[in-house]
C-alpha atoms as a PDB file:
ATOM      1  CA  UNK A   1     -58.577  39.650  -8.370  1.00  0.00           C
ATOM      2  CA  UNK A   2     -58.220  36.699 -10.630  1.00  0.00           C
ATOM      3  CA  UNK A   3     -61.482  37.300 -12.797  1.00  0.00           C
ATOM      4  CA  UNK A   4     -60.560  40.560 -13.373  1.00  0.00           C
ATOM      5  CA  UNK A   5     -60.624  41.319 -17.323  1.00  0.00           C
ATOM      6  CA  UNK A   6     -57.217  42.109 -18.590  1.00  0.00           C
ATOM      7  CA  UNK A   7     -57.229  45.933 -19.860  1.00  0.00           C
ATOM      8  CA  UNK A   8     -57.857  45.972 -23.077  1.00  0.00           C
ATOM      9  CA  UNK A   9     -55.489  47.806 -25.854  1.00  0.00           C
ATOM     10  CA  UNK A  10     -56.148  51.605 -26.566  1.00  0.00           C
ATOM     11  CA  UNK A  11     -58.292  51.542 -29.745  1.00  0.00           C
ATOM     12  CA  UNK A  12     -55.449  52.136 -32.899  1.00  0.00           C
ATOM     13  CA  UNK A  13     -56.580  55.339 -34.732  1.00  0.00           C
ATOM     14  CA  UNK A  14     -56.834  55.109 -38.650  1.00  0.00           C
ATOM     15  CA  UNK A  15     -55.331  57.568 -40.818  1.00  0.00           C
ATOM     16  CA  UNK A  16     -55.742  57.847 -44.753  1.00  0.00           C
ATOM     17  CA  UNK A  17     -52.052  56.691 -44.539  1.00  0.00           C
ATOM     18  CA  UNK A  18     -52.654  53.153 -45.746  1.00  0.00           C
ATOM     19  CA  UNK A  19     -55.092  53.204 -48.209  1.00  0.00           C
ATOM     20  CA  UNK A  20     -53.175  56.083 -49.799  1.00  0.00           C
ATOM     21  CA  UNK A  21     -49.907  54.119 -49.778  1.00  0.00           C
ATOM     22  CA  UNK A  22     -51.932  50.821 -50.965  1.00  0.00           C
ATOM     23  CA  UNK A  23     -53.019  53.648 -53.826  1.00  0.00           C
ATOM     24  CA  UNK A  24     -49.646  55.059 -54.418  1.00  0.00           C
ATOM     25  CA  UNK A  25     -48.018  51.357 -54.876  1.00  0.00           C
ATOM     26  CA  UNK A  26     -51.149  50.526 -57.518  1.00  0.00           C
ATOM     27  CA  UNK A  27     -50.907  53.360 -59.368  1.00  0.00           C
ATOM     28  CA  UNK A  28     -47.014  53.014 -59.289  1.00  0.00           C
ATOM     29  CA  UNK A  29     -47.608  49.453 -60.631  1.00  0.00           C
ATOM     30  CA  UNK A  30     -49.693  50.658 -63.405  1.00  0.00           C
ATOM     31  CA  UNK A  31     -47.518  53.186 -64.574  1.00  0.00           C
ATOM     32  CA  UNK A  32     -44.807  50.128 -65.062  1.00  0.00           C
ATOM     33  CA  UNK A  33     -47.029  47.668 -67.059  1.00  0.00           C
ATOM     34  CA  UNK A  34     -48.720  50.853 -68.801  1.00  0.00           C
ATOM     35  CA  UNK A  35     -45.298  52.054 -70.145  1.00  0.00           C
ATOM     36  CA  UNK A  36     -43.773  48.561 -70.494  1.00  0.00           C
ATOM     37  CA  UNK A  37     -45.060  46.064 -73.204  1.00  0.00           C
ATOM     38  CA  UNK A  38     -45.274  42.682 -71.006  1.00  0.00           C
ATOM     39  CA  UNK A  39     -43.050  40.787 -73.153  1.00  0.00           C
ATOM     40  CA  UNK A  40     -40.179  42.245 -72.416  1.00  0.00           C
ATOM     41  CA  UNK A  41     -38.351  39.627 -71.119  1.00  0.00           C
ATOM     42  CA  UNK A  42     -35.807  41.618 -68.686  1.00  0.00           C
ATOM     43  CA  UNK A  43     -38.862  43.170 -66.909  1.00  0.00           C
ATOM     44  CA  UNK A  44     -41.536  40.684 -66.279  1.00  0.00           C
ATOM     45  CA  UNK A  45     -40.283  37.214 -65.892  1.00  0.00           C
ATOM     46  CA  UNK A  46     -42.377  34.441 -67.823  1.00  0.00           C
ATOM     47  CA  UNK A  47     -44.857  32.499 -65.615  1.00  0.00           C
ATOM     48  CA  UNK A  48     -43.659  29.511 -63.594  1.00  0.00           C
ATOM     49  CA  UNK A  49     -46.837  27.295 -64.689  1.00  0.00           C
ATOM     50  CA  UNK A  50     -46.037  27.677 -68.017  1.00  0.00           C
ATOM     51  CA  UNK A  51     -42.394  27.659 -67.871  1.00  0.00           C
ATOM     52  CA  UNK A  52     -42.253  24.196 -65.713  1.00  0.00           C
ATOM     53  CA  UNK A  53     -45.410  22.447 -66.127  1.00  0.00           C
ATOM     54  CA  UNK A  54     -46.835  23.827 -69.383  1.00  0.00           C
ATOM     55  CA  UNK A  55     -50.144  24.208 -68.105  1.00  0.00           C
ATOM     56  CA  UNK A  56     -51.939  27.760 -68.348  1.00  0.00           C
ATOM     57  CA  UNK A  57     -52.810  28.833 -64.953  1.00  0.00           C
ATOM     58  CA  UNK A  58     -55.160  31.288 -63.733  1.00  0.00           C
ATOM     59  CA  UNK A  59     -53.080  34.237 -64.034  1.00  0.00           C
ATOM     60  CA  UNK A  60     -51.438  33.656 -67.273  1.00  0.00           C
ATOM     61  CA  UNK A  61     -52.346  36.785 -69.558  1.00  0.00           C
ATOM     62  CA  UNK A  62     -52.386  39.060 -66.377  1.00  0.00           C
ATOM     63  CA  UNK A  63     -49.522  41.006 -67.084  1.00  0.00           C
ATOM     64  CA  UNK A  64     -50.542  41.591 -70.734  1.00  0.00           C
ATOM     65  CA  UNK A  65     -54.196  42.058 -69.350  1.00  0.00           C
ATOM     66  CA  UNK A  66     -52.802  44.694 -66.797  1.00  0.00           C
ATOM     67  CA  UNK A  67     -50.887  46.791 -69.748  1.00  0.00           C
ATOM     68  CA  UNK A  68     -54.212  46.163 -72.456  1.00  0.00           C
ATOM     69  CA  UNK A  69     -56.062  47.987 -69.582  1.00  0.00           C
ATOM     70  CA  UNK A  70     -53.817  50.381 -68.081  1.00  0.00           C
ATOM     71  CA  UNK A  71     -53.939  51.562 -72.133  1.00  0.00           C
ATOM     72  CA  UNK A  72     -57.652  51.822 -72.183  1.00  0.00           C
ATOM     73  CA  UNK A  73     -58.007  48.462 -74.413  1.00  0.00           C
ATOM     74  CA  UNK A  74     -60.674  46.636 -72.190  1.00  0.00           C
ATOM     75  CA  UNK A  75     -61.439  44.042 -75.106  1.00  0.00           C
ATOM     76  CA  UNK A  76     -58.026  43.074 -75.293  1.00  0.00           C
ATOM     77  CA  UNK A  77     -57.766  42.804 -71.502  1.00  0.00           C
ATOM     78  CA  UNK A  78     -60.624  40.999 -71.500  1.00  0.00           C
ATOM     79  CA  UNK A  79     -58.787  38.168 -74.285  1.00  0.00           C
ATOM     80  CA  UNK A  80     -55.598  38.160 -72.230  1.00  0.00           C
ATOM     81  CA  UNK A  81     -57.078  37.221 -69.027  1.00  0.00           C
ATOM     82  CA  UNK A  82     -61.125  37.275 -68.657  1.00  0.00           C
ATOM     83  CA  UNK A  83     -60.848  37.730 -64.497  1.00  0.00           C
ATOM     84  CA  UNK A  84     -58.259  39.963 -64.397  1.00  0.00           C
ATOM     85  CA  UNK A  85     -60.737  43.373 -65.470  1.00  0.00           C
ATOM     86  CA  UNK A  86     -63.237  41.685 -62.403  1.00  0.00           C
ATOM     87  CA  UNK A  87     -60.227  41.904 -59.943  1.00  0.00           C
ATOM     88  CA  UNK A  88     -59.429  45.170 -60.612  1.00  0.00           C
ATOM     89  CA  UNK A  89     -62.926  46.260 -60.003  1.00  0.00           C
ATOM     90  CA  UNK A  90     -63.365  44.131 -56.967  1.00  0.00           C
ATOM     91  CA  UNK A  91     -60.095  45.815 -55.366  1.00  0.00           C
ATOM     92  CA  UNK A  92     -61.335  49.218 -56.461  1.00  0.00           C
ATOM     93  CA  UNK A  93     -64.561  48.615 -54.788  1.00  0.00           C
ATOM     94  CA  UNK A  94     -62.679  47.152 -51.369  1.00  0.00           C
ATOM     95  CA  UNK A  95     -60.160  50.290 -51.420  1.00  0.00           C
ATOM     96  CA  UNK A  96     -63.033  52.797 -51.629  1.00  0.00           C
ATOM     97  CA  UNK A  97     -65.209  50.811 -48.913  1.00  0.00           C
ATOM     98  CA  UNK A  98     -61.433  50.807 -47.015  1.00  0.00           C
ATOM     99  CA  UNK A  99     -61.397  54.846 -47.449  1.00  0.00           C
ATOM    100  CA  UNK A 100     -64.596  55.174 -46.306  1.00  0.00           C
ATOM    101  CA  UNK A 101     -64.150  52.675 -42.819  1.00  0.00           C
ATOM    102  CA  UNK A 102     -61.518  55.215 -42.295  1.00  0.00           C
ATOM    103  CA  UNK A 103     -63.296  58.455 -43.140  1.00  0.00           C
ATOM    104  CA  UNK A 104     -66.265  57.075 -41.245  1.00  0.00           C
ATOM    105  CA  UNK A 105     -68.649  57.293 -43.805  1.00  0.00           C
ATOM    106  CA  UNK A 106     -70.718  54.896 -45.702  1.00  0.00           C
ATOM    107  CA  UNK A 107     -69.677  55.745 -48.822  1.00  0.00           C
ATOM    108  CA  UNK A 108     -69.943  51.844 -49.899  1.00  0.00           C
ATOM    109  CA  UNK A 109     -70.403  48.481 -48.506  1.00  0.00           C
ATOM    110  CA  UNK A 110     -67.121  46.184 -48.237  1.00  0.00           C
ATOM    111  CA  UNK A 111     -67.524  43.470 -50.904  1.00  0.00           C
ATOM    112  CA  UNK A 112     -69.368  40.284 -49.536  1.00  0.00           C
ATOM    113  CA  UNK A 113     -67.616  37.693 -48.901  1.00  0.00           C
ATOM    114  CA  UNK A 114     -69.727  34.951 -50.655  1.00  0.00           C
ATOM    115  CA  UNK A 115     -68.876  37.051 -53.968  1.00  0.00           C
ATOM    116  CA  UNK A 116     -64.855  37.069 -53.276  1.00  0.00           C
ATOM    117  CA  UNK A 117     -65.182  33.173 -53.014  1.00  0.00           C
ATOM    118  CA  UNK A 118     -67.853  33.054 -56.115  1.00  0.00           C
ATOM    119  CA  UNK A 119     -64.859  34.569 -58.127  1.00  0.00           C
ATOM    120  CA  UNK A 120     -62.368  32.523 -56.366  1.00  0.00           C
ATOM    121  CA  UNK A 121     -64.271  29.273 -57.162  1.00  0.00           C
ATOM    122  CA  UNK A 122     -65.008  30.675 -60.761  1.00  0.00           C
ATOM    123  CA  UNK A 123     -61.522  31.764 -61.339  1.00  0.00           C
ATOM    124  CA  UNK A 124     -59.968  28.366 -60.363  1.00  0.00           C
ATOM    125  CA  UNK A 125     -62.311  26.798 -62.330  1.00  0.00           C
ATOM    126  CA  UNK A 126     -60.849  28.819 -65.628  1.00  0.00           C
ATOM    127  CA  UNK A 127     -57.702  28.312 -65.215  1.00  0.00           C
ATOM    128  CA  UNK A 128     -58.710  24.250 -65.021  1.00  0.00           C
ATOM    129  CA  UNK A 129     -60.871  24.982 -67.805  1.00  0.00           C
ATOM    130  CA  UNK A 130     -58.506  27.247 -70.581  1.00  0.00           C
ATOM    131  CA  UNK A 131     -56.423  23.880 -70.491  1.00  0.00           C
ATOM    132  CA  UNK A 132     -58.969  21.849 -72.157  1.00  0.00           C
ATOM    133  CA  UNK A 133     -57.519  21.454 -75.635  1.00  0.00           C
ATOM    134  CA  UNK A 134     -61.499  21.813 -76.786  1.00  0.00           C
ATOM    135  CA  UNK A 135     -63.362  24.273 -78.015  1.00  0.00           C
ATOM    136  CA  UNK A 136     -64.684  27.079 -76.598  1.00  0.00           C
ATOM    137  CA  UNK A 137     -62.063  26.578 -73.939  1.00  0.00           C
ATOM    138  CA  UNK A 138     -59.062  26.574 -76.188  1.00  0.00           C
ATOM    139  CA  UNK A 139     -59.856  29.891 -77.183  1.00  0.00           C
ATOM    140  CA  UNK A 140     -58.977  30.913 -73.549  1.00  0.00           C
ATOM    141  CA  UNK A 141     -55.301  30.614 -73.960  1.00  0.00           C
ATOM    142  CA  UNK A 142     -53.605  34.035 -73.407  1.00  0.00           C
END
């Protein structure tokens, strides 16, 4: 009785429940920064890179990127924070490949792996880079 295989769990059933509440707490985020101008200072705090090292990091801009697109201003989103328009399509993509694991359909792959590091490598890398008091890097600042 010892190499007997331990009984394995019940397989969990997925339900639309948690990609709809990842949804719901998105779209509640971008109703906040939409309505909000980032700079108010009550609301959104000012970044901790910034505030104690004085160095730009990789998400500085994001908040003002967030409201330029959740306005419909894609160039300014772009100037605010060049990655953050390329995360919000890389999550997009992962929550409708999430949707359709659930619905059991193939309505699109998940996103590879090798291209979440690519950006992960290339996003560390510009926030190394928009420190560079040089040109064309200086004109990465947010």
């Amino acid at each position: 009785m010892a190499d007997e295989a331990p009984p394995s769990a019940p397989a969990r059933r997925q339900t639309l429940t948690e990609p709809l509440v990842a949804a719901g707490a998105a779209a509640t985020s971008v109703l906040v920064v939409g309505l909000v101008y980032p700079r108010y200072p009550d609301l959104f705090p000012a970044c901790p890179s910034r505030t104690l090292f004085g160095v730009w990091c990789p998400l500085c801009g994001g908040t003002r990127s967030a409201h330029a697109l959740a306005t419909g201003q894609v160039v300014e989103a772009i100037r605010f924070n060049a990655f953050l328009p390329v995360l919000v399509v890389l999550t997009a993509w992962s929550w409708v490949a999430w949707v359709g694991r659930v619905m059991q359909r193939d309505v699109l792959p998940a996103v590879p792996r090798w291209l979440w590091w690519g950006v992960g490598v290339l996003w560390a890398a510009y926030g190394i880079l928009r420190n560079v008091p040089m040109a064309p890097f200086s004109s990465w600042v947010p």
